[in-house]
C-alpha atoms as a PDB file:
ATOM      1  CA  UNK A   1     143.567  71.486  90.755  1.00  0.00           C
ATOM      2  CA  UNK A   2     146.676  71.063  89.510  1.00  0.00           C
ATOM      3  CA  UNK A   3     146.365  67.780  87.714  1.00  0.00           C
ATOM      4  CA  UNK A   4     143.413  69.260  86.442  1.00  0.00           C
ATOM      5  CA  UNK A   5     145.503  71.874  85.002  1.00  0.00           C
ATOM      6  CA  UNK A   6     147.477  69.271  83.633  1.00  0.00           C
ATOM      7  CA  UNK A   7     144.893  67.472  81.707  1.00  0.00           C
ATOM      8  CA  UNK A   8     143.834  70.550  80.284  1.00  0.00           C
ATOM      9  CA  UNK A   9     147.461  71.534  78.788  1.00  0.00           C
ATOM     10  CA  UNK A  10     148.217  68.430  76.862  1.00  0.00           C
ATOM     11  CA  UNK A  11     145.189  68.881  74.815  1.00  0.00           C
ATOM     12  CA  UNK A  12     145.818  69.988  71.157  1.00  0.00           C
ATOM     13  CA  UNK A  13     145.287  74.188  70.739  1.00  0.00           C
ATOM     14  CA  UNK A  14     142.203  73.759  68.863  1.00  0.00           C
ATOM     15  CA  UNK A  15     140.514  70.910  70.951  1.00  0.00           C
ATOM     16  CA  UNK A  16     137.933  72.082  73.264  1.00  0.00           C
ATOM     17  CA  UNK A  17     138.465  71.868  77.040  1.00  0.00           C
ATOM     18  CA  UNK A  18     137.494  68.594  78.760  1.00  0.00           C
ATOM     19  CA  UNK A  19     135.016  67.577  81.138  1.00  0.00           C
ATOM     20  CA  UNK A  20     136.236  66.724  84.694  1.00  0.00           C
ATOM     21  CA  UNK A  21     136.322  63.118  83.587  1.00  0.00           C
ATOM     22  CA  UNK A  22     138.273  63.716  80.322  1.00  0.00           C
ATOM     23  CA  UNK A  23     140.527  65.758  82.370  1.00  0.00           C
ATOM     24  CA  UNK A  24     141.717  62.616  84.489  1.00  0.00           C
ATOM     25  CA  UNK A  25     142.433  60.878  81.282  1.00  0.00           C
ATOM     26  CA  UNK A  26     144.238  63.476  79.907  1.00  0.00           C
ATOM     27  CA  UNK A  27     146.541  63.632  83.099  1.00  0.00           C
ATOM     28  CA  UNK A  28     146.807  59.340  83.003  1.00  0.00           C
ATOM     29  CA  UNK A  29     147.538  59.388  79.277  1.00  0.00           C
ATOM     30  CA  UNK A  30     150.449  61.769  79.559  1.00  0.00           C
ATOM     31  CA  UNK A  31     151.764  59.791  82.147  1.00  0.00           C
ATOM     32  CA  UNK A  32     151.613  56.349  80.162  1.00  0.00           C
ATOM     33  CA  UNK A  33     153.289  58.008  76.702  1.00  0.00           C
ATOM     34  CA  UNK A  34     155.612  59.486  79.365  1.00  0.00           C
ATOM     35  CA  UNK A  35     156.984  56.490  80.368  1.00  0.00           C
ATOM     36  CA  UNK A  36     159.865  56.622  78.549  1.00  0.00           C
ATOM     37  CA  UNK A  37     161.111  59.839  79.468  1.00  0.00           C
ATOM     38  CA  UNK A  38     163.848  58.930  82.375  1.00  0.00           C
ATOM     39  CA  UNK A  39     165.118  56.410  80.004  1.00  0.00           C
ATOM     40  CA  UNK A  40     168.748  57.092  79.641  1.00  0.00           C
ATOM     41  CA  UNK A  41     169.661  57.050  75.802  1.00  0.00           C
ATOM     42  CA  UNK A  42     168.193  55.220  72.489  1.00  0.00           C
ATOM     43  CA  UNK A  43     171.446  53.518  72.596  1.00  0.00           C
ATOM     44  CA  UNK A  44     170.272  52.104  76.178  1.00  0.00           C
ATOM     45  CA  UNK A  45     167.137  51.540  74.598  1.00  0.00           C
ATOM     46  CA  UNK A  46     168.685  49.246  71.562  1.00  0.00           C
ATOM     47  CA  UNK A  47     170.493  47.655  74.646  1.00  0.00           C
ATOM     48  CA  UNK A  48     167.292  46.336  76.216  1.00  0.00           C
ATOM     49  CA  UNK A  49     166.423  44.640  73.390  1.00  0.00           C
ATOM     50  CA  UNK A  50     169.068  43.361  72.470  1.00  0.00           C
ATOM     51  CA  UNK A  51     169.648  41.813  75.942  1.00  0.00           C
ATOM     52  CA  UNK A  52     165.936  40.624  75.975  1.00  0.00           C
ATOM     53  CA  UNK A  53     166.592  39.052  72.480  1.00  0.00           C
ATOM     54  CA  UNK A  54     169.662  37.635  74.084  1.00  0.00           C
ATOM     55  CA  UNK A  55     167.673  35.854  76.615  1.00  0.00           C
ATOM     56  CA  UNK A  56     165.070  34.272  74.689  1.00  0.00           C
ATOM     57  CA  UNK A  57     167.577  32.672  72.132  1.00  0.00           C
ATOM     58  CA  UNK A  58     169.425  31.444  75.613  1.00  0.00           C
ATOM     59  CA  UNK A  59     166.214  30.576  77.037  1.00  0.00           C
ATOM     60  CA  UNK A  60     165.288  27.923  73.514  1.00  0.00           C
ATOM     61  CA  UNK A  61     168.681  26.599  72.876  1.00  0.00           C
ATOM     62  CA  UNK A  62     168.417  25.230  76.783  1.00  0.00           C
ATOM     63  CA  UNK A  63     165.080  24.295  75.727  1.00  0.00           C
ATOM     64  CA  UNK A  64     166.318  22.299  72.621  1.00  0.00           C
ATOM     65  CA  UNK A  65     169.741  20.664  74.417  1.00  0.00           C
ATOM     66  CA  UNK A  66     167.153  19.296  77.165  1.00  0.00           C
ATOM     67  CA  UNK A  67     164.606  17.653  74.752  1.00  0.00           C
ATOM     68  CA  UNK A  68     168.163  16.316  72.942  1.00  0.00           C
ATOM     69  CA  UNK A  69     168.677  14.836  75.970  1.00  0.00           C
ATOM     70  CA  UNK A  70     165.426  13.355  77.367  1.00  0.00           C
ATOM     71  CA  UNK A  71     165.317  15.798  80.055  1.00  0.00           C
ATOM     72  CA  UNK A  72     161.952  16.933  80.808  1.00  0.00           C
ATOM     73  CA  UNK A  73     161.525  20.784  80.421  1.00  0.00           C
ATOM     74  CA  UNK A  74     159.081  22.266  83.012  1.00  0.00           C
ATOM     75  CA  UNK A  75     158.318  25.062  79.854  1.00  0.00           C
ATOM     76  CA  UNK A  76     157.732  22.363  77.776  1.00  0.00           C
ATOM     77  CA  UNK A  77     155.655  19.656  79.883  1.00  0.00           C
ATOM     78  CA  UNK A  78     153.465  22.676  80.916  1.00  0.00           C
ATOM     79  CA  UNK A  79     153.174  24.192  77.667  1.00  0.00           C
ATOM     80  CA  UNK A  80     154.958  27.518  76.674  1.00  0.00           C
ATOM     81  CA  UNK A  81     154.559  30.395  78.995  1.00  0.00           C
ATOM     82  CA  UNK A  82     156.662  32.448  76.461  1.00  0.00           C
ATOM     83  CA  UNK A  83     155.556  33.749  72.977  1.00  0.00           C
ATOM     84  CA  UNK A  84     159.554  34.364  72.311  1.00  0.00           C
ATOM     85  CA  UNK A  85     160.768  36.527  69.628  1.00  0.00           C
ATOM     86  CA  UNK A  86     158.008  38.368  67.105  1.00  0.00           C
ATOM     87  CA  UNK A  87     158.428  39.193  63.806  1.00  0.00           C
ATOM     88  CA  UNK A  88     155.987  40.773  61.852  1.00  0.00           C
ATOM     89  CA  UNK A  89     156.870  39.584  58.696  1.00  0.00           C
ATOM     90  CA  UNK A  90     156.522  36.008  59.107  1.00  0.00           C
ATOM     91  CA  UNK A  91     153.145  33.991  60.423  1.00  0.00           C
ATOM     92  CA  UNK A  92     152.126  34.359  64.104  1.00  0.00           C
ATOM     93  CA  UNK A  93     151.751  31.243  66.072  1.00  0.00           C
ATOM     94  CA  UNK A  94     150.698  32.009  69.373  1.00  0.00           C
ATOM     95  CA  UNK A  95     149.521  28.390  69.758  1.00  0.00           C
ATOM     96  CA  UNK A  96     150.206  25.952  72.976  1.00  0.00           C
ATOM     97  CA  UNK A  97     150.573  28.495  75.581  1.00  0.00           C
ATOM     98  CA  UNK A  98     149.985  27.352  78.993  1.00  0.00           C
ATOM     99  CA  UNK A  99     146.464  28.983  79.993  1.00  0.00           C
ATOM    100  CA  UNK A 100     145.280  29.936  76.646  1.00  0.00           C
ATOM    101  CA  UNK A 101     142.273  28.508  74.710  1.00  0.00           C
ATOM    102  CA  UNK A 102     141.778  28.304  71.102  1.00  0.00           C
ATOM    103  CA  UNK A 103     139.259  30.988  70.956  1.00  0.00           C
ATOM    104  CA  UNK A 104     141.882  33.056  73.240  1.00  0.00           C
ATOM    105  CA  UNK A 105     145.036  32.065  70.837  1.00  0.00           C
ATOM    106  CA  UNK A 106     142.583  33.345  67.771  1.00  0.00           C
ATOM    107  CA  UNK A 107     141.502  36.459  69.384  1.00  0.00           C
ATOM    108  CA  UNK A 108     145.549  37.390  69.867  1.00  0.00           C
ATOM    109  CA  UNK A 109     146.179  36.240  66.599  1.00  0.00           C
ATOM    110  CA  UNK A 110     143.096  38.213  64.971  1.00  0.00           C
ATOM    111  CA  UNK A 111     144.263  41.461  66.691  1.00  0.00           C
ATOM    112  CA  UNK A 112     147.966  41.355  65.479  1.00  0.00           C
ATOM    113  CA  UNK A 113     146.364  40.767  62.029  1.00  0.00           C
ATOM    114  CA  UNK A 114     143.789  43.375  62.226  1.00  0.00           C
ATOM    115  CA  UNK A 115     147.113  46.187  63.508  1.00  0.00           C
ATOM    116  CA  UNK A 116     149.199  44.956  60.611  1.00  0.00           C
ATOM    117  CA  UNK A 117     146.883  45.238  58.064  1.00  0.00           C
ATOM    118  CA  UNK A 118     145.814  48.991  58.988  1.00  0.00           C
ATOM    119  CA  UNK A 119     149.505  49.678  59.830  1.00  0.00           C
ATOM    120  CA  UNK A 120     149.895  50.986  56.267  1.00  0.00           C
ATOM    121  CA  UNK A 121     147.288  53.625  56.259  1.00  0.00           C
ATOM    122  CA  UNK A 122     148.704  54.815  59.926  1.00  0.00           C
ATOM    123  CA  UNK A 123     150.285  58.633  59.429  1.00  0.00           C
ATOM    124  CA  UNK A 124     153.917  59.340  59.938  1.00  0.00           C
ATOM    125  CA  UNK A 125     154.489  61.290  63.054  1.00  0.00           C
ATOM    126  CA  UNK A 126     154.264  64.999  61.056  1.00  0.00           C
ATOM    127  CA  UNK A 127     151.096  63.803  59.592  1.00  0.00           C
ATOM    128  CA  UNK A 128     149.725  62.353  62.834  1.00  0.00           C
ATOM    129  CA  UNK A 129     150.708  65.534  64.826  1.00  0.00           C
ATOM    130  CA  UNK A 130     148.825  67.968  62.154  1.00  0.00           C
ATOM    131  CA  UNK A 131     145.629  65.645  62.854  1.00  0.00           C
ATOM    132  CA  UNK A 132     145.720  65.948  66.371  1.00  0.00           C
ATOM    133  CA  UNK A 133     148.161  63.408  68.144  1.00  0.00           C
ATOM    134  CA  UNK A 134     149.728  65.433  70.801  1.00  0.00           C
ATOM    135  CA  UNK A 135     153.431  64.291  71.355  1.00  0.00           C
ATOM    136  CA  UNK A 136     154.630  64.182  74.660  1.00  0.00           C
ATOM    137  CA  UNK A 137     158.551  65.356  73.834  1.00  0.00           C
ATOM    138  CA  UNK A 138     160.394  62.091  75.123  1.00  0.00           C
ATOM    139  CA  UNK A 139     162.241  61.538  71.811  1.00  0.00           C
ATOM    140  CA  UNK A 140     165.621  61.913  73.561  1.00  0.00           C
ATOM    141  CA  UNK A 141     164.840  58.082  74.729  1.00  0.00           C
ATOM    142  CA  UNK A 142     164.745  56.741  71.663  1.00  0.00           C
ATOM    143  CA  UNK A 143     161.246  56.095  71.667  1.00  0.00           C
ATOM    144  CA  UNK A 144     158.537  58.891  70.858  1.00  0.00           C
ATOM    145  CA  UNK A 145     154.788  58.360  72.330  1.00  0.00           C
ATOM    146  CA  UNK A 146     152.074  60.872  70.675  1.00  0.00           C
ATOM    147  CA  UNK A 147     148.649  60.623  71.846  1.00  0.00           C
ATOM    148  CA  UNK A 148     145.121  61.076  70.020  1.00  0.00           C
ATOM    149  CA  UNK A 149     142.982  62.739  73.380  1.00  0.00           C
ATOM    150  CA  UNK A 150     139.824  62.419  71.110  1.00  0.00           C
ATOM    151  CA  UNK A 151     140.327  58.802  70.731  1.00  0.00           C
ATOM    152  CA  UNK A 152     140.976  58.310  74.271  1.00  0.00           C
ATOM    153  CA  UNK A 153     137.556  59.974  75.075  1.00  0.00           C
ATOM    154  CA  UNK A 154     135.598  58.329  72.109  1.00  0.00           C
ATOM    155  CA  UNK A 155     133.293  54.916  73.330  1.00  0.00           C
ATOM    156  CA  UNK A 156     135.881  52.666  70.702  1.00  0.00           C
ATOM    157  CA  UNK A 157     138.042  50.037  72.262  1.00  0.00           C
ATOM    158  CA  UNK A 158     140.443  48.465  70.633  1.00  0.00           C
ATOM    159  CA  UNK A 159     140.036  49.815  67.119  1.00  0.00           C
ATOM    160  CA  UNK A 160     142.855  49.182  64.990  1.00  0.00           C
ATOM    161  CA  UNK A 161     141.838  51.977  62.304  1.00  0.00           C
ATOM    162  CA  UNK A 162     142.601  54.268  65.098  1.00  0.00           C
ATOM    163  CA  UNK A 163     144.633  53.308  68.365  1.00  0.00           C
ATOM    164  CA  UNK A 164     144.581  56.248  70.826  1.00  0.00           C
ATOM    165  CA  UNK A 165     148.584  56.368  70.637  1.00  0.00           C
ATOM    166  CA  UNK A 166     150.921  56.192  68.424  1.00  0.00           C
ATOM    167  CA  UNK A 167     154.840  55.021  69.414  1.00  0.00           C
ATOM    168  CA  UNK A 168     157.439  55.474  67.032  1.00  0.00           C
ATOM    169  CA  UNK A 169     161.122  54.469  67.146  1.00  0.00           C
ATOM    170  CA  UNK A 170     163.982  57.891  67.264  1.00  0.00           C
ATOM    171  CA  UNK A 171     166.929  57.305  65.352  1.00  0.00           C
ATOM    172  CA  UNK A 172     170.133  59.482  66.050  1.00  0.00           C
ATOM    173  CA  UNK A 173     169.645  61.855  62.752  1.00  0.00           C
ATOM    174  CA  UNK A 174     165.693  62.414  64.168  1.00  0.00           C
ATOM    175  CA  UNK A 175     163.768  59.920  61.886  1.00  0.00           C
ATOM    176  CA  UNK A 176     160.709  58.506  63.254  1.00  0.00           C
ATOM    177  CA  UNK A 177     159.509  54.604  62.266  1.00  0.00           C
ATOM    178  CA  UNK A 178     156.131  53.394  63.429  1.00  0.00           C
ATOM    179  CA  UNK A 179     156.773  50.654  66.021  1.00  0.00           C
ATOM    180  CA  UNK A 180     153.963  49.827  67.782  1.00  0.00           C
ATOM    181  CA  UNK A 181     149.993  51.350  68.678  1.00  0.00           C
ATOM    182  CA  UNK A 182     148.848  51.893  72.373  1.00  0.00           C
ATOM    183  CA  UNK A 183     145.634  51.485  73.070  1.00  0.00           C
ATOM    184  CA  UNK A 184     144.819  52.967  76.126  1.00  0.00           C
ATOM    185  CA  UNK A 185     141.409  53.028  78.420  1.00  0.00           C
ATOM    186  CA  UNK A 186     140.626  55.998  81.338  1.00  0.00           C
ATOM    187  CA  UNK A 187     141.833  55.784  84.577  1.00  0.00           C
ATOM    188  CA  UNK A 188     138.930  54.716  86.130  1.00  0.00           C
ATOM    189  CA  UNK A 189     138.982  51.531  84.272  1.00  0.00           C
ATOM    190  CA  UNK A 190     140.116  48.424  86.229  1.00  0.00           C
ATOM    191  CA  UNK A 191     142.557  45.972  84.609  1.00  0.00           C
ATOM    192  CA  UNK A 192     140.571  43.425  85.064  1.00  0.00           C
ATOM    193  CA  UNK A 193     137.490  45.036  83.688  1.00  0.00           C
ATOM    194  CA  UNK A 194     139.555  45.330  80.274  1.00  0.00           C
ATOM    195  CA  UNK A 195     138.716  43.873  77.018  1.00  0.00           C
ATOM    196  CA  UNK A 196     141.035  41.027  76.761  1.00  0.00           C
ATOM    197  CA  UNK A 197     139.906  39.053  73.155  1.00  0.00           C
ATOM    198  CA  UNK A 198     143.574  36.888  73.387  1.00  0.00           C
ATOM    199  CA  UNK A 199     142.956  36.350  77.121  1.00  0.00           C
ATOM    200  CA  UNK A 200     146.273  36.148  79.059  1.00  0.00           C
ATOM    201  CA  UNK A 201     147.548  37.108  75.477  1.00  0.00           C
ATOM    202  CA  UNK A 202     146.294  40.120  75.740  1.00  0.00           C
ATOM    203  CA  UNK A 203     147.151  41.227  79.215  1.00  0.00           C
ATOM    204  CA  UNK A 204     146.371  44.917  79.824  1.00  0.00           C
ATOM    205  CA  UNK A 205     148.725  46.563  82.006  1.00  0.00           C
ATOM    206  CA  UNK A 206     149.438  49.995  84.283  1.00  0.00           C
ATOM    207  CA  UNK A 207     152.132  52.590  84.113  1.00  0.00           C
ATOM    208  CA  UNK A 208     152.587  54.242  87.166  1.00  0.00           C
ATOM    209  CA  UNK A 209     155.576  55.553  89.419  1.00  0.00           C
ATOM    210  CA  UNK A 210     155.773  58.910  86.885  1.00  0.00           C
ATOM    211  CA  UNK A 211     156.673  62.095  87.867  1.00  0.00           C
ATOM    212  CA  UNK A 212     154.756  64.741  85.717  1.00  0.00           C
ATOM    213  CA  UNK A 213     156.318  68.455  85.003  1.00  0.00           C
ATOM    214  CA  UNK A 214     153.574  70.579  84.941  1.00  0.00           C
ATOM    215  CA  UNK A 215     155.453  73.364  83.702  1.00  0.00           C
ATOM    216  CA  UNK A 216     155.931  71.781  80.524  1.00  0.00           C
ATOM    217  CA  UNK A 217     153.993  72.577  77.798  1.00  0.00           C
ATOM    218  CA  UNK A 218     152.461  70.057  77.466  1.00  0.00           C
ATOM    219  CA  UNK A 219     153.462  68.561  80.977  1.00  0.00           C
ATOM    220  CA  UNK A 220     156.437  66.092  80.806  1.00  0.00           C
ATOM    221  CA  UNK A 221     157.137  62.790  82.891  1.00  0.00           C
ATOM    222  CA  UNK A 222     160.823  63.742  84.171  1.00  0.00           C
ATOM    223  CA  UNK A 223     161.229  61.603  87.033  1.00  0.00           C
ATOM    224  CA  UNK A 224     160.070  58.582  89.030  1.00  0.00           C
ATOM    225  CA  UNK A 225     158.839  58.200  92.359  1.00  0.00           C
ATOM    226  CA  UNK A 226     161.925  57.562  95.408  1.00  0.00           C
ATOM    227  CA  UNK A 227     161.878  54.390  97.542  1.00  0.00           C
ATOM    228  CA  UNK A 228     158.770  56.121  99.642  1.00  0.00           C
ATOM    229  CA  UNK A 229     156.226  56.370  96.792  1.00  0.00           C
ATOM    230  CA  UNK A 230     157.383  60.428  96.719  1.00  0.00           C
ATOM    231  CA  UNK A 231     158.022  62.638  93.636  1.00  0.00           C
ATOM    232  CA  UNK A 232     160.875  64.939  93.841  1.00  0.00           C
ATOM    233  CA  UNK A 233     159.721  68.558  94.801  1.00  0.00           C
ATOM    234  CA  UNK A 234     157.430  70.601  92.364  1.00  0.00           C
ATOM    235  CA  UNK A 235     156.724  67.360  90.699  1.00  0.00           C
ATOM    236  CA  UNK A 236     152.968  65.531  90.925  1.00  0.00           C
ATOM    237  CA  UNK A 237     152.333  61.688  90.621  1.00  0.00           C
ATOM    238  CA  UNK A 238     149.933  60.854  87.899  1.00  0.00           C
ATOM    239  CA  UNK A 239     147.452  58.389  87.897  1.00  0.00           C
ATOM    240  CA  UNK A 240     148.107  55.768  85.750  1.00  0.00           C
ATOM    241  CA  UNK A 241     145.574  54.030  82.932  1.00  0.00           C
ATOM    242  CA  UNK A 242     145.146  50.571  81.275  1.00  0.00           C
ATOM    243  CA  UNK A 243     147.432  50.408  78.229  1.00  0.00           C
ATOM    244  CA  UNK A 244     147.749  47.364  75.637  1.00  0.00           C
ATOM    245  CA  UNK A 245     150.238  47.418  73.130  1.00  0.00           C
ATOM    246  CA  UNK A 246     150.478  45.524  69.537  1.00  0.00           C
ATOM    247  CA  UNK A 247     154.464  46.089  68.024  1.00  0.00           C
ATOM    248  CA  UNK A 248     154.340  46.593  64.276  1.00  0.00           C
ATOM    249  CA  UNK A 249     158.223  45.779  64.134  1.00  0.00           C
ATOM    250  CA  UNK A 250     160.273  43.137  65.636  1.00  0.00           C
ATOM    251  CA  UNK A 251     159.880  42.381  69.418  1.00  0.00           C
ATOM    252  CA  UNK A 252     162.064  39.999  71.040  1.00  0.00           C
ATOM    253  CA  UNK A 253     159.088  39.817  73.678  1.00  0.00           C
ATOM    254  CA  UNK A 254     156.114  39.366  71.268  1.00  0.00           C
ATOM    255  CA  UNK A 255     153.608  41.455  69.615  1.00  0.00           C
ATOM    256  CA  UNK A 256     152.015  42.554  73.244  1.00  0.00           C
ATOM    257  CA  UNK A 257     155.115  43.163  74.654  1.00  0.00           C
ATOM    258  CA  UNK A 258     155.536  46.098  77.385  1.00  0.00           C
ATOM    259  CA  UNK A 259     156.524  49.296  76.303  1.00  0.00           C
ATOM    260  CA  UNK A 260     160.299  49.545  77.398  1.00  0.00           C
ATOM    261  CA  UNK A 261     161.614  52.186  79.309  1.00  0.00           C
ATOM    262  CA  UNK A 262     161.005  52.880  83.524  1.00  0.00           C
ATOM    263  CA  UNK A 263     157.490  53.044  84.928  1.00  0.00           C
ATOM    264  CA  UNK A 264     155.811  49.592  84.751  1.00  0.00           C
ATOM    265  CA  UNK A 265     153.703  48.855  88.149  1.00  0.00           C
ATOM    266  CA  UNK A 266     155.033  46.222  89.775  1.00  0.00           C
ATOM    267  CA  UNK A 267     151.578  45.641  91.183  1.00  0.00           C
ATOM    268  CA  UNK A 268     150.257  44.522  87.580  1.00  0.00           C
ATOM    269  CA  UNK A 269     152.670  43.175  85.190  1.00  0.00           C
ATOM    270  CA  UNK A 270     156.248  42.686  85.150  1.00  0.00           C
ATOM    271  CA  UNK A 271     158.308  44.788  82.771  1.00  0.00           C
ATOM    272  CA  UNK A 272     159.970  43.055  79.416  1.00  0.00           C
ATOM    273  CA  UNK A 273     159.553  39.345  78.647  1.00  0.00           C
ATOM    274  CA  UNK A 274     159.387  38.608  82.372  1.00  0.00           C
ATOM    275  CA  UNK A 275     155.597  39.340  81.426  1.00  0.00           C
ATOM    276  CA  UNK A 276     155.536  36.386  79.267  1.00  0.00           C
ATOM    277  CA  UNK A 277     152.323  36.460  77.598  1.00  0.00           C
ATOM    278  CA  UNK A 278     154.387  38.601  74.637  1.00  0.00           C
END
């Protein structure tokens, strides 16, 4: 009943109430945009990157001083398992990655295109929240997640024209850039039942290990579970959904990279460009 509750709260004012099974997504959803929310600071956010970015760059110039020196590079003799740094602005090569066929490689690539090119016609976050996106308040992270719950609901999967979320990067005077779409599927969906056109490209993930407020209006991820699987008192453990994400800026992980921030499951992907497939 009281997830229920939840489900119900996050919807916009003028949206009608749910069925029971929109009511589950409603919970999930909040819980994936949420994700962010125990982050500490958008300067620890700019951190993350930056020390992902770090990595790669470390990761390819051990790459290149082995293949100076004849030295067989396991990366390299199986094919890449990274996609490395992303940057929309220049062409995406997602070729020769271990475990990925051509069709896969142009499915990935075909996606990333088909983001970019409605990226322009996406609304800024005013405009999206007067046409329904429902923001879940986590701008203090430095990352802002607002949610279409008629999207989420609709049969479309993976429609670029409209992604069911929206994430947009928080700069320290309150701006808001466009960084990346979420599409997200219900809760009931499996991960491996998920439409995957880049194959391991396109990995969907869960976000789970949230802590929702349901006091909040609408409710709030403000925690994360303790060592025992337990949310603090007065808090309730959402369920979490499928998400895929496609970066419209720069990733140092690649387009599909993770959403950062705290509530990855460990049971489905790893967090950051340990995930390497983006």
């Amino acid at each position: 009943a009281v997830l229920a509750s939840l489900g119900r709260r996050a919807l916009a004012p003028d949206a009608p109430a749910p069925q029971s099974s929109a009511t589950a997504v409603g919970v999930a959803v909040v819980a994936v945009l949420a994700l962010g929310a125990v982050a500490a600071t958008p300067a620890a956010h700019e951190a993350r990157r930056a020390d992902a970015a770090a990595d790669a760059a470390r990761d390819e110039a051990e790459a290149a001083a082995l293949a100076d020196a004849g030295v067989p590079d396991v990366t390299t003799t199986t094919l890449r398992t990274r996609i490395g740094p992303y940057d929309p602005e220049r062409p995406l090569d997602l070729s020769d990655i271990a475990g990925v066929t051509t069709q896969q490689q142009q499915g990935a690539e075909d996606l990333v295109a088909a983001v970019l090119a409605a990226s322009s016609e996406y609304p800024s976050a005013e405009e999206a929240e007067a046409a329904g996106y429902v923001s879940i308040g986590d701008d203090f992270t430095g990352e802002e997640h607002l949610i279409d719950w008629s999207a989420v609901l609709d049969p479309a999967t993976l429609d670029p024209s409209h992604p069911e979320a929206l994430v947009f990067d928080v700069a320290d005077d309150g701006s808001r850039t466009l960084a990346a779409v979420m599409f997200v599927l219900p809760p009931s969906t499996r991960v491996d039942d998920a439409p995957q056109p880049g194959g391991p490209l396109t990995s969907w993930h869960l976000h789970g290990e949230l802590c929702i407020d349901e006091a909040r209006t609408p409710p709030a991820a403000v925690a994360t579970t303790d060592a025992s699987g337990e949310c603090p008192t007065g808090l309730d453990e959402a369920q979490p959904a499928p998400t895929l994400h496609v970066w419209v800026t720069r990733h140092p992980c690649g387009p599909f990279s993770e959403l950062e921030g705290v509530g990855t499951d460990p049971a489905s992907i790893a967090s950051g460009c340990e995930h390497r497939h983006g």
